[in-house]
PDB file of N, CA and C in Angstrom:
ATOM      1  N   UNK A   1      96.534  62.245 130.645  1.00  0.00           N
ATOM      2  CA  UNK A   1      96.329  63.297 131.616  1.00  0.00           C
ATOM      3  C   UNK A   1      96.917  62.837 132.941  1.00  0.00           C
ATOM      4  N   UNK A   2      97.624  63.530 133.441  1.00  0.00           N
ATOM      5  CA  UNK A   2      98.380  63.429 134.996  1.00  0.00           C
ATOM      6  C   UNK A   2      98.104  64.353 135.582  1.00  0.00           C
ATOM      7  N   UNK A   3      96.963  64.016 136.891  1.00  0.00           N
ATOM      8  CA  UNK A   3      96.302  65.164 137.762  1.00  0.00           C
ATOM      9  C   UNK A   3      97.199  64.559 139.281  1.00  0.00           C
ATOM     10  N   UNK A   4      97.836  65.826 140.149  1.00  0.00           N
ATOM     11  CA  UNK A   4      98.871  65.364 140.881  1.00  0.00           C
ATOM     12  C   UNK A   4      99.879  64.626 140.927  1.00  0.00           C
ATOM     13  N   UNK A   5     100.801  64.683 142.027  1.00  0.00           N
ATOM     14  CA  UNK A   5     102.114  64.180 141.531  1.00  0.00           C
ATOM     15  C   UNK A   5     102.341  63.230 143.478  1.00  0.00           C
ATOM     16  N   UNK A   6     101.060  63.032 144.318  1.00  0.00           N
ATOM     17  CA  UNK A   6     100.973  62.545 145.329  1.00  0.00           C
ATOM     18  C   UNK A   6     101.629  61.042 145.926  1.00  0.00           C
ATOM     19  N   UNK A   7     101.583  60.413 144.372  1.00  0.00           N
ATOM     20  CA  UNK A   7     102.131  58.975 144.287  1.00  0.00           C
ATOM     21  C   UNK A   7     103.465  58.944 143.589  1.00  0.00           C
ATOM     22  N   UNK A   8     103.873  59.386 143.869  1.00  0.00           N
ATOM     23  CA  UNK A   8     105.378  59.176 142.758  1.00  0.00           C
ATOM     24  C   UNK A   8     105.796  60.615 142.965  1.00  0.00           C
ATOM     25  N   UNK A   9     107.004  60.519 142.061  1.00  0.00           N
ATOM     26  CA  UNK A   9     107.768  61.562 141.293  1.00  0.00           C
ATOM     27  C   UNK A   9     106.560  62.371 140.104  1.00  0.00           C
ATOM     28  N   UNK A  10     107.499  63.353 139.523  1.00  0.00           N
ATOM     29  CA  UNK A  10     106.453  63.698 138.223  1.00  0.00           C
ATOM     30  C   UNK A  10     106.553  63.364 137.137  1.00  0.00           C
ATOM     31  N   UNK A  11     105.755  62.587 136.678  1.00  0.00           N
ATOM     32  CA  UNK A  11     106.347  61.986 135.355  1.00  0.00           C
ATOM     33  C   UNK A  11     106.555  62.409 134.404  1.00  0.00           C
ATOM     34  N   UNK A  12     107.278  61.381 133.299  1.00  0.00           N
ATOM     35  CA  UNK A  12     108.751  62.918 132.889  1.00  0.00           C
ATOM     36  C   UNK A  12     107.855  62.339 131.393  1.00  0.00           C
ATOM     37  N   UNK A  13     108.037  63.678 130.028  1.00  0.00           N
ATOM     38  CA  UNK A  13     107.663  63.137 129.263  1.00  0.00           C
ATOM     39  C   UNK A  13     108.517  63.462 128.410  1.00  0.00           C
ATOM     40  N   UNK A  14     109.397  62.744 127.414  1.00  0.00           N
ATOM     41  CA  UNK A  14     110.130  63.444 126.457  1.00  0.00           C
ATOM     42  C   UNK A  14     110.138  64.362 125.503  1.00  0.00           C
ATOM     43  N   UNK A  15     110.598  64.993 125.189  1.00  0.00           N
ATOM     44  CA  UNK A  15     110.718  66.406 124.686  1.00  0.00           C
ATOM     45  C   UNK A  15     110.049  66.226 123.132  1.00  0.00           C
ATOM     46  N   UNK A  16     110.773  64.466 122.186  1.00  0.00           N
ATOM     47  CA  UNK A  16     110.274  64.579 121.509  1.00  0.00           C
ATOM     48  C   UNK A  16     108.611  63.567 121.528  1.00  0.00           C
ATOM     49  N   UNK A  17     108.187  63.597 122.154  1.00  0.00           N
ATOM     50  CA  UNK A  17     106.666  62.886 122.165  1.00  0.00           C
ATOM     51  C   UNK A  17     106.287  64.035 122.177  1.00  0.00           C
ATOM     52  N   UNK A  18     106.204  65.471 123.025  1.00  0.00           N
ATOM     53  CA  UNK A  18     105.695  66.104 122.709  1.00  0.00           C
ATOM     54  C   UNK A  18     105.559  66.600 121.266  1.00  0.00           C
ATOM     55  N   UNK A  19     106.962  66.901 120.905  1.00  0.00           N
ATOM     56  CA  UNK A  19     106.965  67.446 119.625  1.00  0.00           C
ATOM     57  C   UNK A  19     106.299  66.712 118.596  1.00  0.00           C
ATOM     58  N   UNK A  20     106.917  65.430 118.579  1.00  0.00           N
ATOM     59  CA  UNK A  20     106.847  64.726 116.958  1.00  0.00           C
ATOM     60  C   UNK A  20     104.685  63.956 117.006  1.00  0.00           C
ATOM     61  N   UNK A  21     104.215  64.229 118.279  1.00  0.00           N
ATOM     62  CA  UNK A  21     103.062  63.398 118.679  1.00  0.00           C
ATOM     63  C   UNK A  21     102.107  64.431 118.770  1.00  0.00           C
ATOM     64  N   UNK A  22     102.638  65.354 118.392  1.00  0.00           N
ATOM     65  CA  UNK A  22     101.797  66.916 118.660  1.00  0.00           C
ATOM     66  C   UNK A  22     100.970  67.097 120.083  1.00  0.00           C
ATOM     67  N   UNK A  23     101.861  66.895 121.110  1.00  0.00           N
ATOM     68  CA  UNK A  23     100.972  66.490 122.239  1.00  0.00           C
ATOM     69  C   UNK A  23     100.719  68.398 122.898  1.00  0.00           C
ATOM     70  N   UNK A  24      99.540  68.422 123.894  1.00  0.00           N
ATOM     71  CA  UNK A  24      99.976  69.392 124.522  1.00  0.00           C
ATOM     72  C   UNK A  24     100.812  69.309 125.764  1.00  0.00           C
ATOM     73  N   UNK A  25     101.169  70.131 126.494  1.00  0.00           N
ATOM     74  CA  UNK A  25     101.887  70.043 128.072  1.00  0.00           C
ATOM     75  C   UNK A  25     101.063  71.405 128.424  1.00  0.00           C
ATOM     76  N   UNK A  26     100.318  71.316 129.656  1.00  0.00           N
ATOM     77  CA  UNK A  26      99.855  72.218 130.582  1.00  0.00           C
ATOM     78  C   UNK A  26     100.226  72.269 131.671  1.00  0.00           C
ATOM     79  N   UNK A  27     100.499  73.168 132.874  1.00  0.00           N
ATOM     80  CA  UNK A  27     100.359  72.982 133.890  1.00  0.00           C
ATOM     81  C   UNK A  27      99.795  74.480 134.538  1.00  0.00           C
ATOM     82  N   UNK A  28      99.147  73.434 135.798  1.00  0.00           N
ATOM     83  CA  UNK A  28      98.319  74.809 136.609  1.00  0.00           C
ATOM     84  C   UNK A  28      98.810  74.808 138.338  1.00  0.00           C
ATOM     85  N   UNK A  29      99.110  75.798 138.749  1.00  0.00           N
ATOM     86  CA  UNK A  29      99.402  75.916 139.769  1.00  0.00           C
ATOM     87  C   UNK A  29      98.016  76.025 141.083  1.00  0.00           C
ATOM     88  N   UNK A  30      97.366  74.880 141.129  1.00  0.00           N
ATOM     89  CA  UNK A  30      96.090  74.561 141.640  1.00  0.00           C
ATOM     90  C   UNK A  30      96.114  75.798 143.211  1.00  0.00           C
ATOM     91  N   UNK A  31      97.433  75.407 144.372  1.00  0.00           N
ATOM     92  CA  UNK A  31      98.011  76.374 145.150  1.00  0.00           C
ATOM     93  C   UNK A  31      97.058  77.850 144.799  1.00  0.00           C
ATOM     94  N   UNK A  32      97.955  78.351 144.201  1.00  0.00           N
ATOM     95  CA  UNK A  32      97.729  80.233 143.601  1.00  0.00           C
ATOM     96  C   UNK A  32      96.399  79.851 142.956  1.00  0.00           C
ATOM     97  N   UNK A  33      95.485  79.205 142.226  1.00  0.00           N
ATOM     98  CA  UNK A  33      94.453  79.364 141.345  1.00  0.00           C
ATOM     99  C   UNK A  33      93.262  79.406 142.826  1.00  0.00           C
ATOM    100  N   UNK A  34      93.402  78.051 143.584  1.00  0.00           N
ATOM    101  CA  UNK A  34      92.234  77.974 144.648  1.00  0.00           C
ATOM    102  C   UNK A  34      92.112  79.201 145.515  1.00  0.00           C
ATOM    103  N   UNK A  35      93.250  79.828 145.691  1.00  0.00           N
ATOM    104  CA  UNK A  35      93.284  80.661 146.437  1.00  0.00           C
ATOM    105  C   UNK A  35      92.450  82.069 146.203  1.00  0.00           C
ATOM    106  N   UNK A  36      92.896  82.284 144.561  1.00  0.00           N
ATOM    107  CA  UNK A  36      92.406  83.410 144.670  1.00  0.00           C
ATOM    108  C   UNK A  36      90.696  83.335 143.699  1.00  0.00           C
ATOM    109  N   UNK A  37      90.473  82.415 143.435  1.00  0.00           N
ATOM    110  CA  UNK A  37      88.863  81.864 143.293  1.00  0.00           C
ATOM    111  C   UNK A  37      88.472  81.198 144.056  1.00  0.00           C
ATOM    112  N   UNK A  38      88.406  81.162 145.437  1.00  0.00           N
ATOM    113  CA  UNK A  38      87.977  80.429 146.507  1.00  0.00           C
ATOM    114  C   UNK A  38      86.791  79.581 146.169  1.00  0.00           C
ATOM    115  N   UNK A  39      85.723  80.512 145.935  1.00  0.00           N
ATOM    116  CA  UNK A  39      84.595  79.774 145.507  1.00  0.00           C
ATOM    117  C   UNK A  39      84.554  78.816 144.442  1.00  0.00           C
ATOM    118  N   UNK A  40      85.182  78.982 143.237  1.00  0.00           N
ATOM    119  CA  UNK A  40      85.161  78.311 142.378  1.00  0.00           C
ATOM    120  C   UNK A  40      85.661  76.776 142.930  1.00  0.00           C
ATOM    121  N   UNK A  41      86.527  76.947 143.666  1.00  0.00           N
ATOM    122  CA  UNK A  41      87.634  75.782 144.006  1.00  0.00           C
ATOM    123  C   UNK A  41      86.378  74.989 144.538  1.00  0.00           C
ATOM    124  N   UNK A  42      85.785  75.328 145.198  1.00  0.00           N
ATOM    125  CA  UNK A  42      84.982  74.982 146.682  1.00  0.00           C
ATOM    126  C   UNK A  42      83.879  74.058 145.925  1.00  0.00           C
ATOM    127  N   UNK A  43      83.105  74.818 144.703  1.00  0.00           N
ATOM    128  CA  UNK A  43      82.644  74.374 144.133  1.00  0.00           C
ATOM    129  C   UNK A  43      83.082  72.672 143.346  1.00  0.00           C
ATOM    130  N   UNK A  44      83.753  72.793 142.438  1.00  0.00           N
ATOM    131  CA  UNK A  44      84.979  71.978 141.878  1.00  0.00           C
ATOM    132  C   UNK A  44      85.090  71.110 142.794  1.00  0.00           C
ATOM    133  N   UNK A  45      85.317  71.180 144.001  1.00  0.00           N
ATOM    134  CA  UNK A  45      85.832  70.152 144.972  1.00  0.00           C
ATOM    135  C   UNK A  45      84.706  68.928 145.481  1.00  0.00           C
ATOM    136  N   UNK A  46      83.777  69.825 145.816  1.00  0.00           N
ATOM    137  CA  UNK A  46      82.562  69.245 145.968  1.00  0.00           C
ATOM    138  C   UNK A  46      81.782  68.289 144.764  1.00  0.00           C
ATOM    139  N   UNK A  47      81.982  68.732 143.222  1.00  0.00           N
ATOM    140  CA  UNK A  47      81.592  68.513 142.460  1.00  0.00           C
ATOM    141  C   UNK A  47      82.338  66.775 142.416  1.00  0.00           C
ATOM    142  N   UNK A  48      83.973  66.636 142.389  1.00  0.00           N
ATOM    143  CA  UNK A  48      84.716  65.946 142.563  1.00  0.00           C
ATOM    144  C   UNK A  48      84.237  64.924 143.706  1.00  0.00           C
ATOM    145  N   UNK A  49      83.932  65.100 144.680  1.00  0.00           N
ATOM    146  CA  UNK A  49      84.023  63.854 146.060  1.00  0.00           C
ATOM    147  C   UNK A  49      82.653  63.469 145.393  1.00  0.00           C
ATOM    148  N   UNK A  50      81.666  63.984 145.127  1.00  0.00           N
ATOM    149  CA  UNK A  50      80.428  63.464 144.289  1.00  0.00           C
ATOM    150  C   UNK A  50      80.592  62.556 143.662  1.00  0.00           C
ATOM    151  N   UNK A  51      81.607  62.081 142.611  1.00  0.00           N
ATOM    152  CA  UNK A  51      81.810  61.413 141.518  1.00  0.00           C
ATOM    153  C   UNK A  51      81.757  60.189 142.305  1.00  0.00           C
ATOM    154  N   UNK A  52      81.039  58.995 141.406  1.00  0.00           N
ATOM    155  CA  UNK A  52      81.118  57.694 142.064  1.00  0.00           C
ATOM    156  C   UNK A  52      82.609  57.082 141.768  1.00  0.00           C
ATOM    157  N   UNK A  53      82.981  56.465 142.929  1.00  0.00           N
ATOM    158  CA  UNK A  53      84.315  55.382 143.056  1.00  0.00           C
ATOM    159  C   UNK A  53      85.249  56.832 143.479  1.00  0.00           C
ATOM    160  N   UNK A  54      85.033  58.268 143.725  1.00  0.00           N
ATOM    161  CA  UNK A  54      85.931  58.621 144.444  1.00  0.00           C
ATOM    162  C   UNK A  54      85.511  59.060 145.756  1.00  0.00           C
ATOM    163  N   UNK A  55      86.610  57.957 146.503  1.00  0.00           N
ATOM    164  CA  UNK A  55      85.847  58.113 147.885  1.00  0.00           C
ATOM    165  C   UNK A  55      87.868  58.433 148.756  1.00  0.00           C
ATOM    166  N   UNK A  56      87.502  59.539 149.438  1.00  0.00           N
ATOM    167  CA  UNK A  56      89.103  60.228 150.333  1.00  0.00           C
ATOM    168  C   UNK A  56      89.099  59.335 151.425  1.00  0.00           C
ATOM    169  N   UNK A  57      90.602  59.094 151.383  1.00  0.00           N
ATOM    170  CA  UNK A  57      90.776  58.382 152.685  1.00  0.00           C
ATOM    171  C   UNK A  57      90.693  58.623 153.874  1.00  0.00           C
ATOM    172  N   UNK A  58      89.974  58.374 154.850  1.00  0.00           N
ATOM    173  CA  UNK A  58      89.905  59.103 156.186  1.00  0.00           C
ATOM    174  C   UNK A  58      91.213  59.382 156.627  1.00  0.00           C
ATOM    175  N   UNK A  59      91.165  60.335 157.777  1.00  0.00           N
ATOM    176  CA  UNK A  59      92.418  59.906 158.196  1.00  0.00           C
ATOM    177  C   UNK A  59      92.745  59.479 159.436  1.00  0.00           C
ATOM    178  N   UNK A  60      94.164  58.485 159.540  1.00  0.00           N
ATOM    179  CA  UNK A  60      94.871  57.350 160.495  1.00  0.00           C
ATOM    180  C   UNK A  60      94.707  57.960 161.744  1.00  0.00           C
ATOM    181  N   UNK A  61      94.465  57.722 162.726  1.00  0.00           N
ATOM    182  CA  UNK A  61      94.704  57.973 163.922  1.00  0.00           C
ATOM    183  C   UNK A  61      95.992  57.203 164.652  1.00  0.00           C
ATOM    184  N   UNK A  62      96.636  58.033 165.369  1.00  0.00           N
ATOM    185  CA  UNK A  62      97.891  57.297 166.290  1.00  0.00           C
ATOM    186  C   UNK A  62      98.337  57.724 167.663  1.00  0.00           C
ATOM    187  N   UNK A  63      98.877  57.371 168.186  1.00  0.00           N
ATOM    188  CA  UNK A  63      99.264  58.019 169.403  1.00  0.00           C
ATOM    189  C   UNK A  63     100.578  58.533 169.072  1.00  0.00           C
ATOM    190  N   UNK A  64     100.395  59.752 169.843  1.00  0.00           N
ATOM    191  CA  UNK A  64     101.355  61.082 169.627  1.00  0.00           C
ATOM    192  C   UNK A  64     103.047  60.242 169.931  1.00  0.00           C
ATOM    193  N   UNK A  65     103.102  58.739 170.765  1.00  0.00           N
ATOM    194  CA  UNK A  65     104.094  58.455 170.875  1.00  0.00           C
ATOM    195  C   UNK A  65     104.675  57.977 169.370  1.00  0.00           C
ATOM    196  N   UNK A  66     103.864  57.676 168.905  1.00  0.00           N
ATOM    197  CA  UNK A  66     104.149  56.975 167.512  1.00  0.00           C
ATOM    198  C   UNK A  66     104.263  57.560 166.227  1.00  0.00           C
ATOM    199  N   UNK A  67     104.933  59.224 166.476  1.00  0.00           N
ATOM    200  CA  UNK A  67     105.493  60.140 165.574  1.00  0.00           C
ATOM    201  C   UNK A  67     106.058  59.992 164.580  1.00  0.00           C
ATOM    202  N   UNK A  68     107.354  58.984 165.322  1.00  0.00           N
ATOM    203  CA  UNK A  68     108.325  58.720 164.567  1.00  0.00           C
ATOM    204  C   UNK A  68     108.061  57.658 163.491  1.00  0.00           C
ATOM    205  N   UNK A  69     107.251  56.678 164.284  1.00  0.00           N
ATOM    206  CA  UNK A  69     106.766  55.822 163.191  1.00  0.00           C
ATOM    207  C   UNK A  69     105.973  56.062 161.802  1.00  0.00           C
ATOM    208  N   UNK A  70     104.893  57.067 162.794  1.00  0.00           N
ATOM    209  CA  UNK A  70     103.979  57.620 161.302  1.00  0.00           C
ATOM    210  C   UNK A  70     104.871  58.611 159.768  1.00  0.00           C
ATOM    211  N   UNK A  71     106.205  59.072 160.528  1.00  0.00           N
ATOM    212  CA  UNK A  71     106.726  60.253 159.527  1.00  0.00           C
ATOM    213  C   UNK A  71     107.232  58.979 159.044  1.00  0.00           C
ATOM    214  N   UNK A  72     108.046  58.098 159.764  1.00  0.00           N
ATOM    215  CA  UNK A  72     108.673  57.091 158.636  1.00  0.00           C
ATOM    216  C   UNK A  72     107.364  56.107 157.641  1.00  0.00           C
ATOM    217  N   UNK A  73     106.462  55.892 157.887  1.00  0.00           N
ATOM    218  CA  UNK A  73     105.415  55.705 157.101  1.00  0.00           C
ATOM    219  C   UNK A  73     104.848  56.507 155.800  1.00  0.00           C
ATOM    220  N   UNK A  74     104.852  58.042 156.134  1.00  0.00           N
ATOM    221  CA  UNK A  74     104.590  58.779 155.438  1.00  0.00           C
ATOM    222  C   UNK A  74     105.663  58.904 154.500  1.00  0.00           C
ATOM    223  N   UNK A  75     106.899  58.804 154.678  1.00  0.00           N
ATOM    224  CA  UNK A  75     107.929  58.633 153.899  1.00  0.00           C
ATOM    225  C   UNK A  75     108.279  57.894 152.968  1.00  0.00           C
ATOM    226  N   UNK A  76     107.806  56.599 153.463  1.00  0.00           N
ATOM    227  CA  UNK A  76     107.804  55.654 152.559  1.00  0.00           C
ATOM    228  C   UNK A  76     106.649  54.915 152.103  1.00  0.00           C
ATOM    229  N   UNK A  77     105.548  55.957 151.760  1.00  0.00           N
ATOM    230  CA  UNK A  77     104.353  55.897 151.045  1.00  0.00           C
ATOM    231  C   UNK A  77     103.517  54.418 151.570  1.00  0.00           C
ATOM    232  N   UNK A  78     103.498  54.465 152.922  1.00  0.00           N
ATOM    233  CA  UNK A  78     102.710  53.317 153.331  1.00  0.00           C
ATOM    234  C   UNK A  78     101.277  53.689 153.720  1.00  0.00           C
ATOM    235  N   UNK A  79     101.158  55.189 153.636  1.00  0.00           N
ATOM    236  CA  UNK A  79      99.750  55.385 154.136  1.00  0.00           C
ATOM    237  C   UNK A  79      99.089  56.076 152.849  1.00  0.00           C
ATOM    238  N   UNK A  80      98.282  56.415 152.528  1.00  0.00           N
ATOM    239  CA  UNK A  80      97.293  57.821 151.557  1.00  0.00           C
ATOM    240  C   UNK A  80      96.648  58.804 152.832  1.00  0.00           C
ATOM    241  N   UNK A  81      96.100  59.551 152.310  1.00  0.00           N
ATOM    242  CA  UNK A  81      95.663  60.445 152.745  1.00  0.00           C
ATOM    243  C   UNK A  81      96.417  60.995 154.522  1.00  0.00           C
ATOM    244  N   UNK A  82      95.802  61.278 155.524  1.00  0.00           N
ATOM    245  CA  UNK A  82      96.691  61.831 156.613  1.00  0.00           C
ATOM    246  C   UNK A  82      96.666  61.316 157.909  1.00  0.00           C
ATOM    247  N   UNK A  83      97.911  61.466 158.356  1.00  0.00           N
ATOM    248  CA  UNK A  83      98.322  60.754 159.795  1.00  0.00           C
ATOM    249  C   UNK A  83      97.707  61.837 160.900  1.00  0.00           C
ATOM    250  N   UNK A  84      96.667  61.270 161.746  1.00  0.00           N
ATOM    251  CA  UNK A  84      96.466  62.699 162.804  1.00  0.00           C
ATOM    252  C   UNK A  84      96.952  61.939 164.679  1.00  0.00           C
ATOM    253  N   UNK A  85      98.106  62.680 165.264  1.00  0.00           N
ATOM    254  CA  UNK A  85      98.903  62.354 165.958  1.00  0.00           C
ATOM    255  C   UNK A  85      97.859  62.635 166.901  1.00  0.00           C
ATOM    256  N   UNK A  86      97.415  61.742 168.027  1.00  0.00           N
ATOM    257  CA  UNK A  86      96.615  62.652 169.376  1.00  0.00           C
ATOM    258  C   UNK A  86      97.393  62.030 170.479  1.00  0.00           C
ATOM    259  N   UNK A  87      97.179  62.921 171.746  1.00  0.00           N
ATOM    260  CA  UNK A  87      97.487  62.603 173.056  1.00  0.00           C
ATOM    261  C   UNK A  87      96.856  61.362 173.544  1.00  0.00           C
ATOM    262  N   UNK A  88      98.030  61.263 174.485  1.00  0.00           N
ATOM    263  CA  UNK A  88      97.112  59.773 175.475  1.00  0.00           C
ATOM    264  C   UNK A  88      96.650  60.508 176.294  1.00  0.00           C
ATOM    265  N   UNK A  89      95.067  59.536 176.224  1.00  0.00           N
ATOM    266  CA  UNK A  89      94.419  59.916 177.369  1.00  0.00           C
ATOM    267  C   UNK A  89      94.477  59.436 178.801  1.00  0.00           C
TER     268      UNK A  89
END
């Protein structure tokens, strides 16, 4: 099972593993599904951060000068979860 594609590329599976391994291939467009079952999602989500050992990464704080740095970070997968840019005070 491959839930997101956040760390990598999408991983590729050959045509014949599916076939000759009788595997299934699903995919769900999570986007369009949350949207239009809001609640359900909401539910689901909550149900999820519950689970022990999954814990979301807060997110980074930086100074708004350090834009450039954080997109090149984000680029090259040095952070998880999100960069939040603030003003100097």
């Amino acid at each position: 099972m491959v839930v997101g594609f956040a760390g990598g590329g999408i991983p590729r599976l050959p045509a014949n593993q599916v076939l000759l391994r009788n595997r299934a291939v699903v995919g769900v467009d999570w986007g369009a599904w949350s949207m239009s079952h809001a609640a359900a999602n909401r539910l689901m989500l909550q149900e999820l951060l519950t689970m022990p050992g999954i814990d979301p990464a807060p997110p980074r704080a930086r100074p708004l000068e350090e834009a450039g740095r954080a997109m090149d970070d984000l680029i090259n997968r040095r952070v998880t979860g999100k960069i939040v840019l603030v003003p100097a005070s």
